[in-house]
C-alpha atoms as a PDB file:
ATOM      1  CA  UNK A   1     -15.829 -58.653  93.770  1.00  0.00           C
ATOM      2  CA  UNK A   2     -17.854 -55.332  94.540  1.00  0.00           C
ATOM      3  CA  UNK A   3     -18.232 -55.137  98.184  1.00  0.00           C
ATOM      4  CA  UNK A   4     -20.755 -54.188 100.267  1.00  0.00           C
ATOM      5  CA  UNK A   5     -20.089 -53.011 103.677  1.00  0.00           C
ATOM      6  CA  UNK A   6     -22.547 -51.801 106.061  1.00  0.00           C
ATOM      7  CA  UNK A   7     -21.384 -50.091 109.801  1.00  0.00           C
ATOM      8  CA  UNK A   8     -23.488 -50.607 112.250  1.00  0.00           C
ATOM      9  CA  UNK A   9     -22.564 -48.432 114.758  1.00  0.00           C
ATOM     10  CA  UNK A  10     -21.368 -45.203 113.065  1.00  0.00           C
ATOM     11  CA  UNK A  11     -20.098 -43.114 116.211  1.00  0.00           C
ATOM     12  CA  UNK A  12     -16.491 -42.196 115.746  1.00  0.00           C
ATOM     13  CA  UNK A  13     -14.780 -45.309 114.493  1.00  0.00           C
ATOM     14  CA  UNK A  14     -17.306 -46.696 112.628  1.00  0.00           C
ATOM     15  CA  UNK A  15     -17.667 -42.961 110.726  1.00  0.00           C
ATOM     16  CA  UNK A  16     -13.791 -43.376 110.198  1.00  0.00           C
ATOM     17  CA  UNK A  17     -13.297 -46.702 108.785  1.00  0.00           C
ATOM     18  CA  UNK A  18     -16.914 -46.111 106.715  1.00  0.00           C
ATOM     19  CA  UNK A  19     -15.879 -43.083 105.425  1.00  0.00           C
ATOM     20  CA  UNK A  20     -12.165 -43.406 104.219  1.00  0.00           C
ATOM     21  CA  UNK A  21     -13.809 -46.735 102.743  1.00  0.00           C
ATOM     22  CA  UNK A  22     -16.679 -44.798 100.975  1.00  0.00           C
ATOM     23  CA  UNK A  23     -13.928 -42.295  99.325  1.00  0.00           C
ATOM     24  CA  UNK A  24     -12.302 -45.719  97.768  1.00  0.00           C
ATOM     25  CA  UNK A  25     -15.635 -45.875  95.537  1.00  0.00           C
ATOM     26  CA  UNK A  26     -16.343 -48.984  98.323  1.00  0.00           C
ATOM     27  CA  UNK A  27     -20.158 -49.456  98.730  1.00  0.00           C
ATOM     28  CA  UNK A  28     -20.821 -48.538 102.051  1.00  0.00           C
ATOM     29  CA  UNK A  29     -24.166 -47.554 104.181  1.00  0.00           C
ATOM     30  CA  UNK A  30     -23.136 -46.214 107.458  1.00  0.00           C
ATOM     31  CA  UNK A  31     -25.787 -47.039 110.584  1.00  0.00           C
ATOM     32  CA  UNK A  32     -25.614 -44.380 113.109  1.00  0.00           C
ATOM     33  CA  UNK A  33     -28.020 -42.091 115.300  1.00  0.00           C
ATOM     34  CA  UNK A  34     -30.160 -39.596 114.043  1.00  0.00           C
ATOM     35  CA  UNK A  35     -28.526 -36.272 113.797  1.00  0.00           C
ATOM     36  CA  UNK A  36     -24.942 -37.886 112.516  1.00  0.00           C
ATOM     37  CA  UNK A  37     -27.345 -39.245 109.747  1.00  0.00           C
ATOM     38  CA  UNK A  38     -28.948 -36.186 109.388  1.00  0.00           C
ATOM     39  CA  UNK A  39     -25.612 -34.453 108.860  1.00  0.00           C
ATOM     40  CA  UNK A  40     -24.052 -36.754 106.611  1.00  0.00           C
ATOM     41  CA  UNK A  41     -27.111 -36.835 104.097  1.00  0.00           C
ATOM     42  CA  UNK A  42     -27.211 -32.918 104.166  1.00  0.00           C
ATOM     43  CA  UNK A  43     -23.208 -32.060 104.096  1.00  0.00           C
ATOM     44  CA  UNK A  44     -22.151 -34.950 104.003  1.00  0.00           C
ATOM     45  CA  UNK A  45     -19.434 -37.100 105.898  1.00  0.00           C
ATOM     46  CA  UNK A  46     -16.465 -34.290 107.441  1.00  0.00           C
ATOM     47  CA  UNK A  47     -13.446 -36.063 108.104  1.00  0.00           C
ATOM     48  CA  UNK A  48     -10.836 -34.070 109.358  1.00  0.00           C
ATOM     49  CA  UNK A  49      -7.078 -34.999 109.505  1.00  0.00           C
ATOM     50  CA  UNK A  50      -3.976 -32.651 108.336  1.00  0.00           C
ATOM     51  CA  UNK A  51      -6.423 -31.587 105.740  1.00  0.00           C
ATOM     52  CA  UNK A  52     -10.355 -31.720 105.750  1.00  0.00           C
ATOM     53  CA  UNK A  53     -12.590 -34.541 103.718  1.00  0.00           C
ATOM     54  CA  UNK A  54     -16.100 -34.664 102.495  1.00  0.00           C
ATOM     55  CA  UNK A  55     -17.153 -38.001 101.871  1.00  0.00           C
ATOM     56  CA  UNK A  56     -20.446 -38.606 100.011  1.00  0.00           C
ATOM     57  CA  UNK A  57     -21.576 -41.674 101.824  1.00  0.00           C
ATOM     58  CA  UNK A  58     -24.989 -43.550 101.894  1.00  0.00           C
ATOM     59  CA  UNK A  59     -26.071 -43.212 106.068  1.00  0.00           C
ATOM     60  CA  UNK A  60     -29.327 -44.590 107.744  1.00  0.00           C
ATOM     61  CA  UNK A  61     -30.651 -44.219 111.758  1.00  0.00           C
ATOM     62  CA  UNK A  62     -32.640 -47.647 110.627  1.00  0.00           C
ATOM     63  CA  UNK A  63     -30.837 -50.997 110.045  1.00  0.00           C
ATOM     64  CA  UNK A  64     -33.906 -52.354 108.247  1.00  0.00           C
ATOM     65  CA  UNK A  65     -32.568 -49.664 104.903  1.00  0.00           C
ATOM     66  CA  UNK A  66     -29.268 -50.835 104.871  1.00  0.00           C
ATOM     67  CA  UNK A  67     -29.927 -53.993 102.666  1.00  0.00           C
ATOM     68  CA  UNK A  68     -27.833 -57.227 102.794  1.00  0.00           C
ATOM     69  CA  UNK A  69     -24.157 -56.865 103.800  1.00  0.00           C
ATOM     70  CA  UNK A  70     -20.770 -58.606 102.320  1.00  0.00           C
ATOM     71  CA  UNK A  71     -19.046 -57.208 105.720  1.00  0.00           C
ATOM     72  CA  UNK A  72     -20.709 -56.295 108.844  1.00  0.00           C
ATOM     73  CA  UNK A  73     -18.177 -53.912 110.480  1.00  0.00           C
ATOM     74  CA  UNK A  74     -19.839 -54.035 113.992  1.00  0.00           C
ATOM     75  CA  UNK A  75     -18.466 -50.584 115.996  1.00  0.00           C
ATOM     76  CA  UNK A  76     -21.338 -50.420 118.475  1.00  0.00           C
ATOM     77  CA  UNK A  77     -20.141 -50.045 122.185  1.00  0.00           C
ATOM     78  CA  UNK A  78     -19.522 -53.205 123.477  1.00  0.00           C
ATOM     79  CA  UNK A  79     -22.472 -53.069 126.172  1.00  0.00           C
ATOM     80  CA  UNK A  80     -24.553 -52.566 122.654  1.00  0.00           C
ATOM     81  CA  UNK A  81     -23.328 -55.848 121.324  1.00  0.00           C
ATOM     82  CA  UNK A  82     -26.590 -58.092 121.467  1.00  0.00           C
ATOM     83  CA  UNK A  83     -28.594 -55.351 120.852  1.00  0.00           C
ATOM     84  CA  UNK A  84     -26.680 -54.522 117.508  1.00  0.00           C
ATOM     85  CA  UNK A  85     -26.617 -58.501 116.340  1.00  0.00           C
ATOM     86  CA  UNK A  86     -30.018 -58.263 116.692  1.00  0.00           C
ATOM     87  CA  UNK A  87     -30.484 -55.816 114.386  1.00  0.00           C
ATOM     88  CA  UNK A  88     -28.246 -57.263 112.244  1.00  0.00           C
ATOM     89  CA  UNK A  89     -29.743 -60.866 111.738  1.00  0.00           C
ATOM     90  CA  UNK A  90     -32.042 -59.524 108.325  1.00  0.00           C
ATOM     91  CA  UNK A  91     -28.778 -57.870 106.960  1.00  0.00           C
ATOM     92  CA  UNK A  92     -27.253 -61.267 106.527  1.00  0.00           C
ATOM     93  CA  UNK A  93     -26.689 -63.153 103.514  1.00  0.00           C
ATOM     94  CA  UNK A  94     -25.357 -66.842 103.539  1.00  0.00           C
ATOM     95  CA  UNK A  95     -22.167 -65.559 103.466  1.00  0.00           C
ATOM     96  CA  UNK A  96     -21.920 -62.256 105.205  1.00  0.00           C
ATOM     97  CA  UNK A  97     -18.908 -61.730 107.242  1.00  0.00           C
ATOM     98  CA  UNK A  98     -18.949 -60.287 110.593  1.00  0.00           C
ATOM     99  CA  UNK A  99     -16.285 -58.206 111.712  1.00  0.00           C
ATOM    100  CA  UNK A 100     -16.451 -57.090 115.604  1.00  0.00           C
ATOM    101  CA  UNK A 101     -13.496 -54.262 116.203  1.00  0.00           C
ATOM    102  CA  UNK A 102     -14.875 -52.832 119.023  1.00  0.00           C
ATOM    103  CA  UNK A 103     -12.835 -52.433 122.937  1.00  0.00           C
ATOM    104  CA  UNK A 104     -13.251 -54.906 125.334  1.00  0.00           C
ATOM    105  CA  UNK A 105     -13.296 -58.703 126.428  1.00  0.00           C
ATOM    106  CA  UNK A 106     -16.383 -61.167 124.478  1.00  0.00           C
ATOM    107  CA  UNK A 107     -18.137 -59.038 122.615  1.00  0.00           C
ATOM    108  CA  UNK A 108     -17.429 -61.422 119.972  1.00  0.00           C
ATOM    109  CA  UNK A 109     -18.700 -63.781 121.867  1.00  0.00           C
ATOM    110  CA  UNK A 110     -21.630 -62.340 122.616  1.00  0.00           C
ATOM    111  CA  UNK A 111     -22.301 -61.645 118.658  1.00  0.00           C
ATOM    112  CA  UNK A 112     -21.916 -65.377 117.966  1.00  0.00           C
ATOM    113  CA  UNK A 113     -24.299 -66.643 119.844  1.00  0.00           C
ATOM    114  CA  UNK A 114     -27.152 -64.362 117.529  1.00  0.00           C
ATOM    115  CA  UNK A 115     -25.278 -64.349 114.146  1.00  0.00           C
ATOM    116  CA  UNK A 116     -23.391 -67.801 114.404  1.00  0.00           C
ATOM    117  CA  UNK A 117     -19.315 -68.441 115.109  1.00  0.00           C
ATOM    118  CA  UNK A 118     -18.584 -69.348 111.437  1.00  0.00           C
ATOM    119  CA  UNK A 119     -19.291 -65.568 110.538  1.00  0.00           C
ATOM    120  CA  UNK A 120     -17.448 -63.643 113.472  1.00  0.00           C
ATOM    121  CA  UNK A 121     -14.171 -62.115 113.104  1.00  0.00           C
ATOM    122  CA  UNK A 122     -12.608 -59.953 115.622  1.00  0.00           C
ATOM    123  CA  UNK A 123     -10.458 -57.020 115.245  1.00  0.00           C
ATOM    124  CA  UNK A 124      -8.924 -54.146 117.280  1.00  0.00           C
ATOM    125  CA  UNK A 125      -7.689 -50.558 116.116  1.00  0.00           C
ATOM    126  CA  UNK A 126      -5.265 -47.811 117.712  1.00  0.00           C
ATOM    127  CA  UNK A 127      -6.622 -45.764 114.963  1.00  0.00           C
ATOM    128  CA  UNK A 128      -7.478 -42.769 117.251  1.00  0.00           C
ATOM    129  CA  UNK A 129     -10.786 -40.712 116.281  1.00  0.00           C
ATOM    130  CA  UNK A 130     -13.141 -38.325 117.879  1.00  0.00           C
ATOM    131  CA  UNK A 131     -16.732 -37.663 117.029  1.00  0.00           C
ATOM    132  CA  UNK A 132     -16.851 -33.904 116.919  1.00  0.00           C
ATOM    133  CA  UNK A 133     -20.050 -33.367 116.208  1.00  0.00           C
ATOM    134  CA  UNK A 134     -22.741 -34.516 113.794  1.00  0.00           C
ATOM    135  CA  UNK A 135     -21.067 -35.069 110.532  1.00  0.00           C
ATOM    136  CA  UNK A 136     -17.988 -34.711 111.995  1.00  0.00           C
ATOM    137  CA  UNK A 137     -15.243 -37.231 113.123  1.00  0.00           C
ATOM    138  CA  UNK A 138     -11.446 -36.353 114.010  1.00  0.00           C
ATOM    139  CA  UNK A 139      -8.853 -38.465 112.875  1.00  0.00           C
ATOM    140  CA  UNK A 140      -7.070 -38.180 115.864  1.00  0.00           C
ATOM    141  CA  UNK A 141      -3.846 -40.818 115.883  1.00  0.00           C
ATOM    142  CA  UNK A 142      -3.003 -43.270 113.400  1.00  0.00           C
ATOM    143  CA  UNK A 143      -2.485 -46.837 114.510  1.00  0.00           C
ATOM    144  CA  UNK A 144      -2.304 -51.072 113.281  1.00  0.00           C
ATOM    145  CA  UNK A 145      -5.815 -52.649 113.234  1.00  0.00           C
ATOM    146  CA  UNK A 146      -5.344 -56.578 113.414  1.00  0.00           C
ATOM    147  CA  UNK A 147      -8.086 -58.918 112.423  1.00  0.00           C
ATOM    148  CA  UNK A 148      -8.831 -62.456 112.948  1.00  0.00           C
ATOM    149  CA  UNK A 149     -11.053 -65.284 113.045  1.00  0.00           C
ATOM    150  CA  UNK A 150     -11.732 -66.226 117.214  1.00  0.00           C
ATOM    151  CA  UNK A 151     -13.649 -69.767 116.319  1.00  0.00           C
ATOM    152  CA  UNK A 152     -12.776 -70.525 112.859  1.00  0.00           C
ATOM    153  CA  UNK A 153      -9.713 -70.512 110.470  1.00  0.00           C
ATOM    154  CA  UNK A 154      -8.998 -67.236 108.382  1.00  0.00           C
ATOM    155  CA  UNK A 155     -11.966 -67.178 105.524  1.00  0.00           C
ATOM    156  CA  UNK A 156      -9.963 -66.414 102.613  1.00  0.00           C
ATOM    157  CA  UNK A 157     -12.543 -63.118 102.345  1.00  0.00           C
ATOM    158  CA  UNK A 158     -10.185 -61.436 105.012  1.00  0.00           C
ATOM    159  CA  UNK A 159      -7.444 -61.403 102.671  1.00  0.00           C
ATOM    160  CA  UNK A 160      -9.712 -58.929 101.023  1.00  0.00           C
ATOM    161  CA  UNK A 161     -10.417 -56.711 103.633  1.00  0.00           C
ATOM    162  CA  UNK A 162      -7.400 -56.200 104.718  1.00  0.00           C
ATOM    163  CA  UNK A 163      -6.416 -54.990 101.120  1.00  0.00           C
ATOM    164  CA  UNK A 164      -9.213 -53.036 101.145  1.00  0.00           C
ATOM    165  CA  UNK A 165      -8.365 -51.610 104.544  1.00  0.00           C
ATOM    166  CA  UNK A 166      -4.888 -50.849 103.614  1.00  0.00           C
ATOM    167  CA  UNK A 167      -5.978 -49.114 100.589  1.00  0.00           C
ATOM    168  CA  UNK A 168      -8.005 -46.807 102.541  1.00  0.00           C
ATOM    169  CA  UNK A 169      -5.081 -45.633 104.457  1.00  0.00           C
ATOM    170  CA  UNK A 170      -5.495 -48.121 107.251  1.00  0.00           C
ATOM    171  CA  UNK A 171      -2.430 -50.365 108.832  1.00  0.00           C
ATOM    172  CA  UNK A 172      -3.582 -53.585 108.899  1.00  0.00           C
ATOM    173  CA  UNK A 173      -2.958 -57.153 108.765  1.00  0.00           C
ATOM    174  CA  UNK A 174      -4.071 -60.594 109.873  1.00  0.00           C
ATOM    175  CA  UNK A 175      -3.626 -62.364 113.178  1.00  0.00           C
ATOM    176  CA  UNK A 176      -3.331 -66.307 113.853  1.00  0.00           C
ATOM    177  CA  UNK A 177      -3.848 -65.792 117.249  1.00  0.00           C
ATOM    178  CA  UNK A 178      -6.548 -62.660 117.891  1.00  0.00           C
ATOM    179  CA  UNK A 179      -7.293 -63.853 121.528  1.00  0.00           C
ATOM    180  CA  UNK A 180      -3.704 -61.965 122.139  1.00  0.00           C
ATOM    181  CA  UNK A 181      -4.013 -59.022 120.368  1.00  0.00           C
ATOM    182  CA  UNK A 182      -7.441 -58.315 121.673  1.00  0.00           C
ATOM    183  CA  UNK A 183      -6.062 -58.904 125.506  1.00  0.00           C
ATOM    184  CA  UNK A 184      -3.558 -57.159 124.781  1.00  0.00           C
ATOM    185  CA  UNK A 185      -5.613 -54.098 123.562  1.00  0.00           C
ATOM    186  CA  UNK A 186      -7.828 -54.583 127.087  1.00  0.00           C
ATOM    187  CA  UNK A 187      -4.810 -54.602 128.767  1.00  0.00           C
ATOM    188  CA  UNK A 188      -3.882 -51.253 127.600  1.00  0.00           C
ATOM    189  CA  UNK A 189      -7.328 -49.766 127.994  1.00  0.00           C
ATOM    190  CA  UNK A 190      -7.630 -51.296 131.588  1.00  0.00           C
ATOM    191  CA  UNK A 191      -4.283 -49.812 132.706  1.00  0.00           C
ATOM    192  CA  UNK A 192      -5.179 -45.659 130.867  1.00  0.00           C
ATOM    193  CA  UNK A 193      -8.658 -45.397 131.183  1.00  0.00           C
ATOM    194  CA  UNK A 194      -9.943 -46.027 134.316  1.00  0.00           C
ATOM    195  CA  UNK A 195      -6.937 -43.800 136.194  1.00  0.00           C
ATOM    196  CA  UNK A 196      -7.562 -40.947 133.343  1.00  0.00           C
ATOM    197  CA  UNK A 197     -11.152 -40.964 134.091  1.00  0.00           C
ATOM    198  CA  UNK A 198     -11.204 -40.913 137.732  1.00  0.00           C
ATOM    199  CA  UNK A 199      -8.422 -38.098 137.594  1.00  0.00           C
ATOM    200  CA  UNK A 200      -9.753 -36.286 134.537  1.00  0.00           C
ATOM    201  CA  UNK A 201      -5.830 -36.030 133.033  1.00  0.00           C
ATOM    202  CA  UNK A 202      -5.006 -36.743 129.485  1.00  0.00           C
ATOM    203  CA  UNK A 203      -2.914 -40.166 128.786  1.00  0.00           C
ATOM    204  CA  UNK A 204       0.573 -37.998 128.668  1.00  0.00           C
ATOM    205  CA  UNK A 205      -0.541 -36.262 132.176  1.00  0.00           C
ATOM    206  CA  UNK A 206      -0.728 -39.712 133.753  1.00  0.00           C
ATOM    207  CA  UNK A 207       2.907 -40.665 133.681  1.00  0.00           C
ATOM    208  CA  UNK A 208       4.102 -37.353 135.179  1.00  0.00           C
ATOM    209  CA  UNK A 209       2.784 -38.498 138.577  1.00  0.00           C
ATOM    210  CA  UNK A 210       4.809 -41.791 139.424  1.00  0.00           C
ATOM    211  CA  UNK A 211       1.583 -43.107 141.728  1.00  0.00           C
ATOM    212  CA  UNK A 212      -0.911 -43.026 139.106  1.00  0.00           C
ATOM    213  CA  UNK A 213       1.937 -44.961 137.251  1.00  0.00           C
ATOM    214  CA  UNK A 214       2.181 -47.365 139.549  1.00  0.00           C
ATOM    215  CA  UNK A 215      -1.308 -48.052 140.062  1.00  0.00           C
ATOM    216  CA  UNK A 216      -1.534 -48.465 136.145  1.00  0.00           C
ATOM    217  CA  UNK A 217       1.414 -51.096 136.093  1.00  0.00           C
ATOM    218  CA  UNK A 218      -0.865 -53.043 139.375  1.00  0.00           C
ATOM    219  CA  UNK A 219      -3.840 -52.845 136.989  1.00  0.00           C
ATOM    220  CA  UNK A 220      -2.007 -54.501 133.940  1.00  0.00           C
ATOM    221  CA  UNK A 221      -0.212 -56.950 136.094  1.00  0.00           C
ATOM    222  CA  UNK A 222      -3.491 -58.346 137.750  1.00  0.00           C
ATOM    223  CA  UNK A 223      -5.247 -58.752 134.190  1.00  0.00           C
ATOM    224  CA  UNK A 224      -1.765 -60.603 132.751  1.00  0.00           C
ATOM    225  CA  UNK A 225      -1.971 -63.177 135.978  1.00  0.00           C
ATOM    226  CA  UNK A 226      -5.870 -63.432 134.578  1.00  0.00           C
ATOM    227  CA  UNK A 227      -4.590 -64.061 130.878  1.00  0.00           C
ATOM    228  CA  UNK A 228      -1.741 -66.523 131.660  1.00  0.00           C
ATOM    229  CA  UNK A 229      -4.496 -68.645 132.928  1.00  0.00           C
ATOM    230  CA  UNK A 230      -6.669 -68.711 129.867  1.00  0.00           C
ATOM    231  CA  UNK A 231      -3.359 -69.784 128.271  1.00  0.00           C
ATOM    232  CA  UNK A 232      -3.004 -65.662 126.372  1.00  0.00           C
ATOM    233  CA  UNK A 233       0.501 -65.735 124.659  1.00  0.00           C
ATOM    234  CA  UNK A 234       1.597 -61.968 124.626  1.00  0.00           C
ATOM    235  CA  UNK A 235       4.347 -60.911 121.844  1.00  0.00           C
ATOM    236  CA  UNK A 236       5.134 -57.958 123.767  1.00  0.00           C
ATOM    237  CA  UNK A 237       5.216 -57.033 127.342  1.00  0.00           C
ATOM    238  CA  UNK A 238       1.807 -55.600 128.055  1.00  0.00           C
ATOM    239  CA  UNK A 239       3.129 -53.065 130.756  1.00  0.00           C
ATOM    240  CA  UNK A 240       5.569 -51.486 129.124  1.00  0.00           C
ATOM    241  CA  UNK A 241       3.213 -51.361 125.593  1.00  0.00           C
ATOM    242  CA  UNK A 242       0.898 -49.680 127.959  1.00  0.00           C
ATOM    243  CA  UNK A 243       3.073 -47.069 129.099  1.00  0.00           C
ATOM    244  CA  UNK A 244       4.240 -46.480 125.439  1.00  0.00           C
ATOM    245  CA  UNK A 245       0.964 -46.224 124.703  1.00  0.00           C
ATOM    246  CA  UNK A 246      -0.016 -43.335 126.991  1.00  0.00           C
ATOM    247  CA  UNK A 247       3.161 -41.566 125.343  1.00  0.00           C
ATOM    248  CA  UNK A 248       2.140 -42.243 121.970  1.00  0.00           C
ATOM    249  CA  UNK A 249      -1.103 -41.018 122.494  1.00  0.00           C
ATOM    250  CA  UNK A 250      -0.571 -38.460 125.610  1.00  0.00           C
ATOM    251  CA  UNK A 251      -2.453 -35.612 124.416  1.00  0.00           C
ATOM    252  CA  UNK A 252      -5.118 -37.953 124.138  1.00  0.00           C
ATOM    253  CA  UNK A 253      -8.328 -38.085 126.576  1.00  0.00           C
ATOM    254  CA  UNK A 254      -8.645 -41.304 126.807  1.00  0.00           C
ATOM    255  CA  UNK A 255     -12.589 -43.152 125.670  1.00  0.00           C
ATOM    256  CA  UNK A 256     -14.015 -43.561 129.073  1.00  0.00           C
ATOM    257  CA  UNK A 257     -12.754 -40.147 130.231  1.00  0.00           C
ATOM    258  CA  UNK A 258     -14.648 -38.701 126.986  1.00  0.00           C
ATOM    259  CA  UNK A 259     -18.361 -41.100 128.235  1.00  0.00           C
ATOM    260  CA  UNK A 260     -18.086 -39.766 132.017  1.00  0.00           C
ATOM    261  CA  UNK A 261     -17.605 -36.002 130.841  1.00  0.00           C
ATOM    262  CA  UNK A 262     -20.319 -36.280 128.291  1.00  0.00           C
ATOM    263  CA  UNK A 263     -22.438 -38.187 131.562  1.00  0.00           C
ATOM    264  CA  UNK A 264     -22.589 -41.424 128.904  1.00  0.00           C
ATOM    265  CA  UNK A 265     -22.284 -45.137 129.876  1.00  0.00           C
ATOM    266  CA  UNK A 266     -18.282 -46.272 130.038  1.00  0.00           C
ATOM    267  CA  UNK A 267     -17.197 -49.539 128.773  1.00  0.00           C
ATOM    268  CA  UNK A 268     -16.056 -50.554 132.718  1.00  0.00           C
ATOM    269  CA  UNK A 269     -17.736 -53.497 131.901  1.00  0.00           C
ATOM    270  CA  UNK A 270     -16.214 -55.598 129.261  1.00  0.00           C
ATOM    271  CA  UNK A 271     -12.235 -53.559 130.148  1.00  0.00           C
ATOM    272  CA  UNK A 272     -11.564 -53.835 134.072  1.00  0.00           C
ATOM    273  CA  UNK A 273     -14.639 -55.374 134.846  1.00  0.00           C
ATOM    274  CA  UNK A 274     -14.356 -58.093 132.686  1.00  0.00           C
ATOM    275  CA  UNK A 275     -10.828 -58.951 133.942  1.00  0.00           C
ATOM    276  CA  UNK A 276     -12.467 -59.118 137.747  1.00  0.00           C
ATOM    277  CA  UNK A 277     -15.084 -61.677 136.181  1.00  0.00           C
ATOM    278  CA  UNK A 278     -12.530 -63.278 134.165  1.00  0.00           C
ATOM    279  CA  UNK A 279     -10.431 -63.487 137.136  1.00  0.00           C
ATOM    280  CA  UNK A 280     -13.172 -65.098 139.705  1.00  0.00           C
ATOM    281  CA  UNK A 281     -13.584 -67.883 137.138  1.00  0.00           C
ATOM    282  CA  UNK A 282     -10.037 -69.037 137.138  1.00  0.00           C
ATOM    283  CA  UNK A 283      -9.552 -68.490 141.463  1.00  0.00           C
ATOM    284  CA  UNK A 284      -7.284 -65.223 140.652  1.00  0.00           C
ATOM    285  CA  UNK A 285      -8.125 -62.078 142.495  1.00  0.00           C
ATOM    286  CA  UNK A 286      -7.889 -59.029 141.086  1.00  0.00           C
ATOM    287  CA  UNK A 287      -8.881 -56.275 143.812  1.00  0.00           C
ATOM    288  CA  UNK A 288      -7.580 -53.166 142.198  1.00  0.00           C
ATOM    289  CA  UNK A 289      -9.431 -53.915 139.095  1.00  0.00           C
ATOM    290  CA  UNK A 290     -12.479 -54.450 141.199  1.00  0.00           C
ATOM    291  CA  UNK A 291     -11.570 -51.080 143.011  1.00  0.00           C
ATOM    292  CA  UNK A 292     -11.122 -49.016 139.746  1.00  0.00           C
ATOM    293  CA  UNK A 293     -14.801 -50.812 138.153  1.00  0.00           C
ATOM    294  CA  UNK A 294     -16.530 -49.720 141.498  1.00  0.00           C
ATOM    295  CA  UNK A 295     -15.364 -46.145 141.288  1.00  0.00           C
ATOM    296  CA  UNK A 296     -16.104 -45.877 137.442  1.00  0.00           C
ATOM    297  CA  UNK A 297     -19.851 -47.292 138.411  1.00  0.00           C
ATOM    298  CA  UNK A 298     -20.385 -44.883 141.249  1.00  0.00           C
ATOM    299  CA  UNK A 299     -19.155 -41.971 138.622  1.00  0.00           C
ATOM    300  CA  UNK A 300     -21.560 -42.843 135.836  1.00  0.00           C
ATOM    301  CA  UNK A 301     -24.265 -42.975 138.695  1.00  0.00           C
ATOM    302  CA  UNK A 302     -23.489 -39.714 139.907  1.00  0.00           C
ATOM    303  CA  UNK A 303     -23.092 -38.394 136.494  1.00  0.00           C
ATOM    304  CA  UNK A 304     -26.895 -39.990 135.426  1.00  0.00           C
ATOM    305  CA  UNK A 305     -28.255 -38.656 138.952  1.00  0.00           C
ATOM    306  CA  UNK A 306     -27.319 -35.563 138.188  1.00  0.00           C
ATOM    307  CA  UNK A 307     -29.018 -35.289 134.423  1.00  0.00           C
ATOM    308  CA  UNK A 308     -31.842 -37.126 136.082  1.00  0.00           C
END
C-alpha cells in the first residue's frame, strides 16, 4: 500500500522522522510554522548528520492543505495536544491511524478524546534532533523509538510502520505494554531536564557534581513510587537508565533547557508536573517534583516578563 503520512507538528522531530521518510519516496506533507515551511519549499528540507541531506518534501503552515492522512504522526508539544487533534479531525479518513510520539504523560489521552481511542497509538523516540534553523534540523543522537497501541490491540497497520520506520534508518519496534516505555521515557526526562534547566549544564555536566546527581535519583524515585501504583511494570531500572542516559547523551542540552534559553513554554507540565498530579491521585507525595515544576514555572515567567 502507498502511504500517506502527514506531520503535524514539524519542529525538530517531526522534520526528522518526515524527512528521512520523504527521501524513501514515502508520501509525506510536513505541517509546521511559517518560516520552516517557507524554507523547505524554497531549499528544501536540510538534514544534517555525518553528511548533509536535502530532502524534497511537500510542507504546509495550514492543516486544511495537507489532505487525508494514512498516518498522523502527531509531534506537536504536548501542551499543543488538543489544539493539534483539532486540527486534525478533517485529515481523517475511516481508517487513519494516529500516532502520538511526543514527551510526556496523556497526551495520548488527551488526543483520544477528539480523534477516538481505536485510532491512537503512542510512541516515544531517543532519536536526538535539533531544529537549527528554518529548513534546518540536526540529527543529533541516534536512538530506539517504540510504538504501541494504549487502548486497543496492535492494528496490524503498525507492522507497517515500523518497516517503514526501520527502512528510513530508524530503530524501531513494537511494544505490548507502551504504558512502560512511555513512563519510562518521563522518567528519564523528569530526572535530566528540570536539574539541566535550572543549572543551565549539558546532560554530561550534571553527573560531575554528585548533588545534582542525587537530586536526579530523588526525582526518579518519587515518579517510580507514582508508577508502581498505576500498576507500571519497568524492564529496566529507571534510575540507573537515567543516569546512562545523561552519559549517552552528555553533550546534549537537554529539551527544556533549549525552551527556557529560547524564553519558550517547557513541557513541566505533562514531565514532573504530571508525576505531582499523578501522584495526588493515588495519596503519594512527591515534593521534589513539585519543587523542580515550581522553579521551572517561575523561570518561564521570568523569561516571558522579560520579552514582555
Amino acid at each position: 500500500m502507498k502511504m500517506k503520512i502527514v506531520v503535524l507538528g514539524a519542529g525538530s522531530i517531526g522534520s526528522l522522522f518526515g524527512g528521512m521518510l520523504a527521501r524513501l519516496g514515502v508520501n509525506v506533507v510536513l505541517i509546521g510554522r511559517e518560516r520552516h515551511v517557507r524554507a523547505i519549499r524554497e531549499r528544501g528540507l536540510r538534514l544534517k548528520d555525518e553528511k548533509e541531506l536535502v530532502v524534497d518534501v511537500k510542507a504546509t503552515s495550514n492543516p486544511l492543505d495537507a489532505g487525508k492522512a494514512d498516518i498522523l504522526l502527531l509531534t506537536v508539544k504536548a501542551y499543543d495536544t488538543k489544539a493539534a487533534a483539532l486540527d486534525a479531525k478533517p485529515l481523517m479518513k475511516r481508517d487513519t491511524l494516529v500516532l502520538c510520539l511526543q514527551n510526556g504523560l496523556g497526551t495520548e489521552g488527551e488526543a483520544a478524546e477528539i480523534l477516538g481511542k481505536s485510532r491512537i497509538l503512542r510512541g516515544v523516540t531517543s532519536e536526538g534532533a535539533l531544529l537549527a534553523a528554518p529548513g534546518i534540523v540536526y540529527h543529533t543522537g541516534r536512538g530506539e523509538t517504540i510504538i504501541g497501541a494504549p487502548f486497543t490491540s496492535l492494528p496490524s497497520k503498525v507492522e507497517e510502520i515500523v518497516e517503514l520506520f526501520n527502512e528510513a534508518g530508524f530503530d524501531t519496534r513494537t511494544s505490548d505494554f507502551i504504558e512502560g516505555d512511555v513512563w519510562t521515557k518521563v522518567l528519564v526526562n523528569a530526572g535530566i531536564n528540570p536539574i539541566g534547566a535550572i543549572t543551565g549544564l549539558k546532560n554530561g555536566e550534571i553527573l560531575k557534581h554528585p548533588q545534582l546527581v542525587e537530586a536526579m535519583k530523588v526525582l526518579v524515585k518519587e515518579g517510580v513510587q507514582v508508577a508502581n501504583k498505576y500498576k507500571i511494570s519497568f524492564t529496566e531500572n529507571p534510575v540507573n537508565k537515567t543516569i546512562h542516559v545523561a552519559k549517552m547523551t552528555a553533550e546534549n542540552k537537554n529539551s527544556m533547557l533549549q525552551d527556557l534559553e529560547k524564553g519558550k513554554r517547557t513541557e513541566i507540565d505533562y514531565i514532573n508536573g504530571a508525576i505531582v498530579r499523578y501522584g495526588a491521585m493515588v495519596g503519594v507525595d512527591t515534593p521534589a517534583n513539585l519543587a523542580v515544576t515550581a522553579i521551572i514555572k517561575a523561570l518561564e515567567e521570568r523569561q516571558r516578563s522579560r520579552e514582555a
